[in-house]
C-alpha atoms as a PDB file:
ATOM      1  CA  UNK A   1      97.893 108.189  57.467  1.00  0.00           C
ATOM      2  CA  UNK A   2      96.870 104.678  57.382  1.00  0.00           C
ATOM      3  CA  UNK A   3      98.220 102.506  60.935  1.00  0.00           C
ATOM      4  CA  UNK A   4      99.654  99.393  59.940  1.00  0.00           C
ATOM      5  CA  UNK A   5      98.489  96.158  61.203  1.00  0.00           C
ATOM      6  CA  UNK A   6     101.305  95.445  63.661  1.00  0.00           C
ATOM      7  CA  UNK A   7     100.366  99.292  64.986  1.00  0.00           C
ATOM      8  CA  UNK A   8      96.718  98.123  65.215  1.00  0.00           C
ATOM      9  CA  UNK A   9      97.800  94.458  67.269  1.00  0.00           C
ATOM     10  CA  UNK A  10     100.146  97.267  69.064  1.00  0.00           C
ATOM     11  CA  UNK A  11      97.250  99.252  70.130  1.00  0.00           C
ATOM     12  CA  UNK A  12      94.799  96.418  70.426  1.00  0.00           C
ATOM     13  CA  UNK A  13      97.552  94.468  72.849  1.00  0.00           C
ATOM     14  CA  UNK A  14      98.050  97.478  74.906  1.00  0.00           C
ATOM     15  CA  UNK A  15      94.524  98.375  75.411  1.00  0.00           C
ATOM     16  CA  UNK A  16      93.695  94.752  77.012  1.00  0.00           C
ATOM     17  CA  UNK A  17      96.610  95.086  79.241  1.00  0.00           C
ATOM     18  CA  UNK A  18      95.685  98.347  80.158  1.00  0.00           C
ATOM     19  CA  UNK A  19      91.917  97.612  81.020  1.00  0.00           C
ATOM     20  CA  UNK A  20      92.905  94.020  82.442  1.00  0.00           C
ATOM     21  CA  UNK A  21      95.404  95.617  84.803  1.00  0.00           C
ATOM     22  CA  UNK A  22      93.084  98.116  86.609  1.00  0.00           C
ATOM     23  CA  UNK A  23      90.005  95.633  86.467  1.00  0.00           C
ATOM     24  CA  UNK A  24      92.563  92.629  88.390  1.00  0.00           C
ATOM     25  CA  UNK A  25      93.939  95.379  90.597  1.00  0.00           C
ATOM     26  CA  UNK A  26      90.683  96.827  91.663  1.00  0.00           C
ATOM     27  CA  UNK A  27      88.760  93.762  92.500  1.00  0.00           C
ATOM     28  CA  UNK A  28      91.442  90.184  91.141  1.00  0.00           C
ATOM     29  CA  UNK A  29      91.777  88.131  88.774  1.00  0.00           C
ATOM     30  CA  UNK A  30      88.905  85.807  89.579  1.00  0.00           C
ATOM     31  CA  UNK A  31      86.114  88.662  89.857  1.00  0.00           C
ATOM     32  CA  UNK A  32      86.838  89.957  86.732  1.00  0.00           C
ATOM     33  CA  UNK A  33      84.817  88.586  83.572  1.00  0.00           C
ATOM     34  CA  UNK A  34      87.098  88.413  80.221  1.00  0.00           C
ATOM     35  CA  UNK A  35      84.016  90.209  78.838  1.00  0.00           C
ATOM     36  CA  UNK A  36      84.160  93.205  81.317  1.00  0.00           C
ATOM     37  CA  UNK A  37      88.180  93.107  80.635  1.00  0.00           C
ATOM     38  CA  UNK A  38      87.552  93.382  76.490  1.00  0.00           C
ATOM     39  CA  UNK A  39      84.870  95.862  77.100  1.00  0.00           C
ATOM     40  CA  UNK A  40      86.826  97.818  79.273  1.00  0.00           C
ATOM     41  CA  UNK A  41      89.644  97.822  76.689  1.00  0.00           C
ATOM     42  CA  UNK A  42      87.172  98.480  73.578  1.00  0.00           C
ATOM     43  CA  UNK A  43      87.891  96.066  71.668  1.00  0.00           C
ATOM     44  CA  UNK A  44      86.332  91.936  71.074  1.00  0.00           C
ATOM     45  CA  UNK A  45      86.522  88.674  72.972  1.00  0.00           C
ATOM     46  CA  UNK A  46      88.074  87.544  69.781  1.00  0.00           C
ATOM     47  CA  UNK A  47      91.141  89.359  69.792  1.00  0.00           C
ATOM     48  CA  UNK A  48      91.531  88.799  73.237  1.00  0.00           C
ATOM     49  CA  UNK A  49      92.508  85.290  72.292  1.00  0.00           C
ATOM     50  CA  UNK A  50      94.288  85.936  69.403  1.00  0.00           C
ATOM     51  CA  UNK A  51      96.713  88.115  71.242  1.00  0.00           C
ATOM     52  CA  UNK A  52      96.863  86.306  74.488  1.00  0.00           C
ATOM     53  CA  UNK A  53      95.199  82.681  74.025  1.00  0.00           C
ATOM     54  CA  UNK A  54      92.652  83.612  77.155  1.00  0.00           C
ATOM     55  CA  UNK A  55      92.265  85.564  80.010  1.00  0.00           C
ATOM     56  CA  UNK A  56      95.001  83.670  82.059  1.00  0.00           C
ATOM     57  CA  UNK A  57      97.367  84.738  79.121  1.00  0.00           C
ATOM     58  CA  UNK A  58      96.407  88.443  79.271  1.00  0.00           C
ATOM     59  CA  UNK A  59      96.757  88.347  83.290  1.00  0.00           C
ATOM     60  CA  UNK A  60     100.343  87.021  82.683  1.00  0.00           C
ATOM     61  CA  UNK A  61     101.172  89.742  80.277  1.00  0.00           C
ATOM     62  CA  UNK A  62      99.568  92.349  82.840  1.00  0.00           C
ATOM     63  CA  UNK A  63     102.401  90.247  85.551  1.00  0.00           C
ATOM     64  CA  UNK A  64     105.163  90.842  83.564  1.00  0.00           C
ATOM     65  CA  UNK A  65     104.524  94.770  83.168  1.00  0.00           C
ATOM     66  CA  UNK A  66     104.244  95.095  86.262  1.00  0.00           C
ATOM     67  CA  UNK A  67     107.916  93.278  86.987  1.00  0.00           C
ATOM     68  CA  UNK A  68     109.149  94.663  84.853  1.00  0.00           C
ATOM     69  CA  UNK A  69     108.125  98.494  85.969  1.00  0.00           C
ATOM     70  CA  UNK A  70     109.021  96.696  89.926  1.00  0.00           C
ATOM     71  CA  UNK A  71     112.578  95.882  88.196  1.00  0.00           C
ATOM     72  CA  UNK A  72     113.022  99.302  86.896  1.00  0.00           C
ATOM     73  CA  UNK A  73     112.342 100.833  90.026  1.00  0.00           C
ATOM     74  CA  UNK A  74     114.811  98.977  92.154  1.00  0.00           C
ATOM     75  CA  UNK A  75     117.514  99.831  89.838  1.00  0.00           C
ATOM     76  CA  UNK A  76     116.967 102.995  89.582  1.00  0.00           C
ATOM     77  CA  UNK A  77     116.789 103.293  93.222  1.00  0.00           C
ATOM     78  CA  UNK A  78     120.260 101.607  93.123  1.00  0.00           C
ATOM     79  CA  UNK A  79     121.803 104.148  90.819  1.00  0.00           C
ATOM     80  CA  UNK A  80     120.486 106.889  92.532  1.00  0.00           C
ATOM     81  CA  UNK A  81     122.842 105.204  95.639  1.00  0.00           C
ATOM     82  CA  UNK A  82     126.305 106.938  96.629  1.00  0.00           C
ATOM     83  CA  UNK A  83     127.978 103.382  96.584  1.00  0.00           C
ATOM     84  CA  UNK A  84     126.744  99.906  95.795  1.00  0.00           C
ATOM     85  CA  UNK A  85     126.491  99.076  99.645  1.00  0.00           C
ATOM     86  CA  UNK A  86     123.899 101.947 100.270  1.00  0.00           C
ATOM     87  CA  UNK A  87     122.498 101.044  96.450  1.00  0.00           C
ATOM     88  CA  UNK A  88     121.577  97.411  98.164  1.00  0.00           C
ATOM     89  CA  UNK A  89     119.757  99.130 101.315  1.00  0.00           C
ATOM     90  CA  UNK A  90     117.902 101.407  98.676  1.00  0.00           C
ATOM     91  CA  UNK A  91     117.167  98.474  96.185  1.00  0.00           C
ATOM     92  CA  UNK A  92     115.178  96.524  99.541  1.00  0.00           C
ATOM     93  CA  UNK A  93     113.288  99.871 100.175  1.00  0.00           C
ATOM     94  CA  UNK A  94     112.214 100.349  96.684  1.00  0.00           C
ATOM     95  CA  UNK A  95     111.092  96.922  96.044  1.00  0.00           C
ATOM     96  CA  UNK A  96     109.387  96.879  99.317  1.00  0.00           C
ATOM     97  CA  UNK A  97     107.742 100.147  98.412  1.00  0.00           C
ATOM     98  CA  UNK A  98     106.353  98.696  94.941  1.00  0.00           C
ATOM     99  CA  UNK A  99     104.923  95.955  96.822  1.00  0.00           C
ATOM    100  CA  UNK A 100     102.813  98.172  98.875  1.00  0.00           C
ATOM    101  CA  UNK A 101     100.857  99.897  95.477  1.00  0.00           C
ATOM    102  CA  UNK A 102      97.940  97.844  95.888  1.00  0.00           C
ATOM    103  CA  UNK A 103      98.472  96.878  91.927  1.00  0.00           C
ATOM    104  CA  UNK A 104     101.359  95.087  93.125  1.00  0.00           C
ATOM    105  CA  UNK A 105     100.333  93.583  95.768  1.00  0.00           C
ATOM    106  CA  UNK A 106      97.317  92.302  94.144  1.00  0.00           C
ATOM    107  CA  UNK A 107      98.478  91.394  91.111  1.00  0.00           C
ATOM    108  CA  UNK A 108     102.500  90.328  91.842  1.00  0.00           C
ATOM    109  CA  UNK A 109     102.174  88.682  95.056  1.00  0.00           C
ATOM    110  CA  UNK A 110      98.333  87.327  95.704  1.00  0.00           C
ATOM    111  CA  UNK A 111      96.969  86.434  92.431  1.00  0.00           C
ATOM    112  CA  UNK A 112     100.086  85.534  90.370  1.00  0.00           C
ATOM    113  CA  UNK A 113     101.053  82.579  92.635  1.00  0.00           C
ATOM    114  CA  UNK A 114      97.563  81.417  92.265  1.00  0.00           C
ATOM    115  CA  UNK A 115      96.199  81.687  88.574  1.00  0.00           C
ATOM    116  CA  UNK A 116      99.518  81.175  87.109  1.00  0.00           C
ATOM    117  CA  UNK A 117     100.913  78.520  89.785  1.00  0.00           C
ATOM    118  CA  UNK A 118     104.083  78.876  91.899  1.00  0.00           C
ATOM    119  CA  UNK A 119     106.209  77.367  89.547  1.00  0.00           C
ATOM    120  CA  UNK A 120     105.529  80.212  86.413  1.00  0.00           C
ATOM    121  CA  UNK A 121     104.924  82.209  88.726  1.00  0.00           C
ATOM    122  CA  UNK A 122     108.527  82.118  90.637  1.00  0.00           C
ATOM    123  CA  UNK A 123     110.098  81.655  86.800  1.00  0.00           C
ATOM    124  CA  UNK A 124     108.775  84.919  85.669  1.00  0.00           C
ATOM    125  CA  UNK A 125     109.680  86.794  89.259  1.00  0.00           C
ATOM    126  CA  UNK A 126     113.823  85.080  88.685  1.00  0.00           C
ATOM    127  CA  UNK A 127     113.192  86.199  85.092  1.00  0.00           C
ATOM    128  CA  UNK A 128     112.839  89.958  85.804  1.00  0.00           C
ATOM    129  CA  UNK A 129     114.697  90.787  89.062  1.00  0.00           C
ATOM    130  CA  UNK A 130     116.797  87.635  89.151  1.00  0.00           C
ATOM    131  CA  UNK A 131     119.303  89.294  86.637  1.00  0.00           C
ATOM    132  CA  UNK A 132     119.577  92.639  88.320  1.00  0.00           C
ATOM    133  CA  UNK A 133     119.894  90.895  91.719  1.00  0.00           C
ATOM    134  CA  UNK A 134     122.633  88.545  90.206  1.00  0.00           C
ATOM    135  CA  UNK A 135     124.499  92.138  88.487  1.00  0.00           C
ATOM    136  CA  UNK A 136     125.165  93.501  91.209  1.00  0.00           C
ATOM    137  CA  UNK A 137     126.197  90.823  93.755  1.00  0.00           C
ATOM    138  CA  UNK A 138     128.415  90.020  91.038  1.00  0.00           C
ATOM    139  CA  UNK A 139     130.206  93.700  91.100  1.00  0.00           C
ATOM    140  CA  UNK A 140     129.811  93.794  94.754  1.00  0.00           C
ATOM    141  CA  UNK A 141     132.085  90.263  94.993  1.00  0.00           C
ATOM    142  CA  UNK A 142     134.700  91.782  92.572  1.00  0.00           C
ATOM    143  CA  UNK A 143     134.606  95.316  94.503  1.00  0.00           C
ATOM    144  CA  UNK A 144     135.706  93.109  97.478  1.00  0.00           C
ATOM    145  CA  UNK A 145     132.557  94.609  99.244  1.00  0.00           C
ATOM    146  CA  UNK A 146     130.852  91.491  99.503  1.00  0.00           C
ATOM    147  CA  UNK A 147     132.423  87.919 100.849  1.00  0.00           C
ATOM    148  CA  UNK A 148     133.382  85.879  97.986  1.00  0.00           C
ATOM    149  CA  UNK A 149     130.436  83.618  97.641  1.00  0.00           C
ATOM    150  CA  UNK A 150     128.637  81.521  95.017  1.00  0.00           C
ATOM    151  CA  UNK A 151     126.983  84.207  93.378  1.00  0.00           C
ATOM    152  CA  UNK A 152     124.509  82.651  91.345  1.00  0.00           C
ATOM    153  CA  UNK A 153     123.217  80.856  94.758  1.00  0.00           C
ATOM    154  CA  UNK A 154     123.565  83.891  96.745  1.00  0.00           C
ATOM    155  CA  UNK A 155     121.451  85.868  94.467  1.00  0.00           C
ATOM    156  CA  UNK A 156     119.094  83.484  94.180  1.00  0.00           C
ATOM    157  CA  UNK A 157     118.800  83.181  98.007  1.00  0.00           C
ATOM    158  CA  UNK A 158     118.608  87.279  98.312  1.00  0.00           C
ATOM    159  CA  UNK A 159     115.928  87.029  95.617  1.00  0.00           C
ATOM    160  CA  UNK A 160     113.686  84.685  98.048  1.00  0.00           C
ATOM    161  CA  UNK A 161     114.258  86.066 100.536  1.00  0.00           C
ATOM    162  CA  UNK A 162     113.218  88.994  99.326  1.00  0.00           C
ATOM    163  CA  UNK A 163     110.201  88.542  98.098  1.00  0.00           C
ATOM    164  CA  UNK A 164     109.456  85.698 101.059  1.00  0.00           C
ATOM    165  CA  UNK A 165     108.973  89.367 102.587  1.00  0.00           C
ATOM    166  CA  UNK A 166     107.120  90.948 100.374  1.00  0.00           C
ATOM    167  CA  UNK A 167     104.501  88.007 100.884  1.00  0.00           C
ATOM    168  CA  UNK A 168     104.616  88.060 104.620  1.00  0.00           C
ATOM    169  CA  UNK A 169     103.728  91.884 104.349  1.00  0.00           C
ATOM    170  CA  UNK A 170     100.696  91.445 101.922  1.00  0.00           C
ATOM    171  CA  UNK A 171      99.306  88.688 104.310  1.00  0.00           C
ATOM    172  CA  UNK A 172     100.089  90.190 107.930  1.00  0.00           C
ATOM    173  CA  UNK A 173      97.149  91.078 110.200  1.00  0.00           C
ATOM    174  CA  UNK A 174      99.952  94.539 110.867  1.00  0.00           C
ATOM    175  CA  UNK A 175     101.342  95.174 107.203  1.00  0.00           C
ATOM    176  CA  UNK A 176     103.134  98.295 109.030  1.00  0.00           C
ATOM    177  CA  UNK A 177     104.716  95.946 111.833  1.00  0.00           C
ATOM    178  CA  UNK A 178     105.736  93.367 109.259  1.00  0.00           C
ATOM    179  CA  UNK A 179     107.094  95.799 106.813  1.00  0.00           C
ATOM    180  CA  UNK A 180     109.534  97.324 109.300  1.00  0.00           C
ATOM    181  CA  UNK A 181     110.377  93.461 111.007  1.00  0.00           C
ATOM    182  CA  UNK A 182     110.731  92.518 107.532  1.00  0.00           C
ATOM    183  CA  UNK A 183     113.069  95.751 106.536  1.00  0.00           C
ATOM    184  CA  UNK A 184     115.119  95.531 109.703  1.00  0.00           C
ATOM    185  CA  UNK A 185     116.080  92.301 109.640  1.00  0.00           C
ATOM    186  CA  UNK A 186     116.835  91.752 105.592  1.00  0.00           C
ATOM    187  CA  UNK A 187     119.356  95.229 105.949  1.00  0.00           C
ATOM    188  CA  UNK A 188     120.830  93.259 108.818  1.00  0.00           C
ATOM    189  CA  UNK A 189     121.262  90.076 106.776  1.00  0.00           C
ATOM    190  CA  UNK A 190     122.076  91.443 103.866  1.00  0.00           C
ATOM    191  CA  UNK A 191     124.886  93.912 105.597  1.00  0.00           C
ATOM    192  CA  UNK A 192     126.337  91.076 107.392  1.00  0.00           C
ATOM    193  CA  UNK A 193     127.414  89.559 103.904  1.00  0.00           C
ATOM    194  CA  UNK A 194     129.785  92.879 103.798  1.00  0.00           C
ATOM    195  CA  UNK A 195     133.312  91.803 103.382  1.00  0.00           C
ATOM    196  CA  UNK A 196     135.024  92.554 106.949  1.00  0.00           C
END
């Protein structure tokens, strides 16, 4: 049976992401040749930029799969919670956990600041686990578990602060130290905005 052309661009699309996400987690974004990436993935330079414009295109495509897969994570950590205050605690751990995978790491919190600047780079981040984060402050306010606050400010401010951690961990001299600092004091922050 004949593949259709949007099955081919399919194929072709997930190929480069697939190649250009193991090359960028191995050894980053700037050590890796688009021509290594498209050989890697099988297929031509050329339709590397058709699909993705250049190689800073594909990398942000290989950024947003990984959010994304992050984002999924943390909320199914969440469900898996008996109640929404122990679903927070287990939403920190989870996204805390992703950002220890060394694709993660490398590709969510070292290189994406860099190649696609902080400003994309913090867009795409509110983009994926802003709206989660946002969901379920939101439910947590109207379950009267949470102080009524702004919600769209305190999720943003959660959202930082999160992954304001998740940097410090990837950078520390002791990424064990600063993970459990990091842990100890966000479940502390984030349980003192428990309604009394």
């Amino acid at each position: 049976m004949r593949r259709t052309q949007e099955e081919r661009s399919q194929n072709t699309r997930a190929a480069l992401v697939a190649a250009a996400r193991e090359l960028f987690a191995e050894r980053g974004y700037q050590a890796v040749p688009a021509d290594e990436i498209v050989r890697a993935a099988g297929v031509t330079r050329g339709a590397l930029y058709h699909h993705y414009g250049d190689k800073q295109g594909l990398f942000r495509a290989v950024f947003e799969q990984v959010e994304l897969e992050v984002t999924a994570e943390v909320e199914a950590a969440m469900t898996d919670a008996p109640d929404l205050a122990t679903g927070l605690l287990f939403a920190l751990k989870a996204f805390l956990d992703a950002c220890e995978r060394a694709d993660v790491r490398r590709i969510s919190l070292v290189d994406a600041p860099a190649v696609l600047g902080w400003v994309a780079w913090r867009e795409i981040e509110a983009g994926h686990g802003l709206g989660l984060v946002t969901t379920v402050l939101r439910q947590a306010v109207e379950q009267g578990l949470v102080k009524p606050l702004p919600v769209e400010v305190l999720a943003q401010l959660v959202l930082s602060a999160v992954n304001e951690a998740a940097l410090m961990i990837t950078h520390a001299d002791n990424p064990a130290q600063a993970r459990s600092d990091a842990e100890q004091v966000l479940a502390t922050w984030l349980l003192g905005l428990l309604a009394e």
